[in-house]
Protein backbone atom coordinates (compact mmCIF):
# COMPACT_ATOMS: atom_id res chain seq x y z
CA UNK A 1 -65.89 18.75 11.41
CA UNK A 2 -64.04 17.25 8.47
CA UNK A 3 -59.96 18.55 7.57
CA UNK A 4 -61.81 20.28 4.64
CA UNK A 5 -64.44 22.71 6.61
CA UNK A 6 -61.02 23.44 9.16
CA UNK A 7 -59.42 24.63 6.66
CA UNK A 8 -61.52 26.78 5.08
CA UNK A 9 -62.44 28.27 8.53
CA UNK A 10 -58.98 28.35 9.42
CA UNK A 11 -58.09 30.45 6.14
CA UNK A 12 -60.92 32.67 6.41
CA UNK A 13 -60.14 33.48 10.48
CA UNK A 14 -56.92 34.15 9.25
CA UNK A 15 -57.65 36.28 6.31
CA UNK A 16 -60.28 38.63 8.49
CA UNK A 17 -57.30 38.70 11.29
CA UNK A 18 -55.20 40.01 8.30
CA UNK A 19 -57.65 42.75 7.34
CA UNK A 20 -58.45 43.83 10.34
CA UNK A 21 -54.53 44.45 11.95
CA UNK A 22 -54.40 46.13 8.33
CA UNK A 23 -57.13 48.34 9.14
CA UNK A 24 -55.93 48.75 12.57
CA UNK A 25 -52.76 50.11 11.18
CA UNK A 26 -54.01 52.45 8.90
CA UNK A 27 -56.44 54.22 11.91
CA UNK A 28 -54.32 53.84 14.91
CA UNK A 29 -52.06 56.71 13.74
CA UNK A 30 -48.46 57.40 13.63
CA UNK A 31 -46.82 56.74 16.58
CA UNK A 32 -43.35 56.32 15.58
CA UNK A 33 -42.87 55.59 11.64
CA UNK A 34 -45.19 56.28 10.00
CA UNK A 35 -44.20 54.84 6.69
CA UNK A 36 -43.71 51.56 9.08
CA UNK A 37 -46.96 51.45 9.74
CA UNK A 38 -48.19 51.90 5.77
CA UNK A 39 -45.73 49.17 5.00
CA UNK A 40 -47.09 46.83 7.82
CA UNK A 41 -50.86 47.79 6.15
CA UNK A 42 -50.17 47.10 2.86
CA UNK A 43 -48.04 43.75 3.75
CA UNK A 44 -50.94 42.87 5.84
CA UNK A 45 -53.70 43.41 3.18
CA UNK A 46 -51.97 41.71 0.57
CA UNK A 47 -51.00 38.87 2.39
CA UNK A 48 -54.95 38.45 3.64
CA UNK A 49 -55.69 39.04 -0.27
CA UNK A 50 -53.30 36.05 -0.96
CA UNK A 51 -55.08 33.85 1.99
CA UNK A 52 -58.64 34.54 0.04
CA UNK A 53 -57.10 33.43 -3.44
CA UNK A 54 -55.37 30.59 -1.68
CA UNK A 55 -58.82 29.32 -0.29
CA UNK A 56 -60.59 29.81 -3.50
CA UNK A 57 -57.93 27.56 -5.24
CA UNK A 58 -57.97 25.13 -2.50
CA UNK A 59 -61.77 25.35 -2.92
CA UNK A 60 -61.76 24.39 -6.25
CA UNK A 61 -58.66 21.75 -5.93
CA UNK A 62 -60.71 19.77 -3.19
CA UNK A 63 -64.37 20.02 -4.92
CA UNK A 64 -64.81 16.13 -4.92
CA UNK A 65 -64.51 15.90 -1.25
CA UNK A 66 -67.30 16.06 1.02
CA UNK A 67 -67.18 18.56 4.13
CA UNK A 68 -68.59 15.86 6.31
């Protein structure tokens, strides 16, 4: 597996890791804070929203190079 095809896999892992403790936020219901949690959510979606637009400009950045 080249540095290329880690990466992406490595960004997308991360990004659907990012979703779902976002998701898992918004369901698990308010324990404590409750604006906490909303925070943590949003933080957590956005930052998995900035992982996806990261990849896609790495994408295009590294088009010349093989995954192989």
């Amino acid at each position: 597996m080249s540095l290329k095809a880690f990466h992406i896999f490595f960004i997308a892992l991360s990004a659907l890791t990012l979703f779902g403790f976002s998701g898992w936020l918004l369901l698990a219901g308010a324990v404590s804070s409750p604006e906490l949690q909303f925070g943590g959510a949003v933080a957590s979606f956005v930052a998995g929203a900035g992982l996806l637009e990261y990849g896609r400009r790495f994408l295009r950045k590294f088009k010349q190079l093989s995954y192989m």
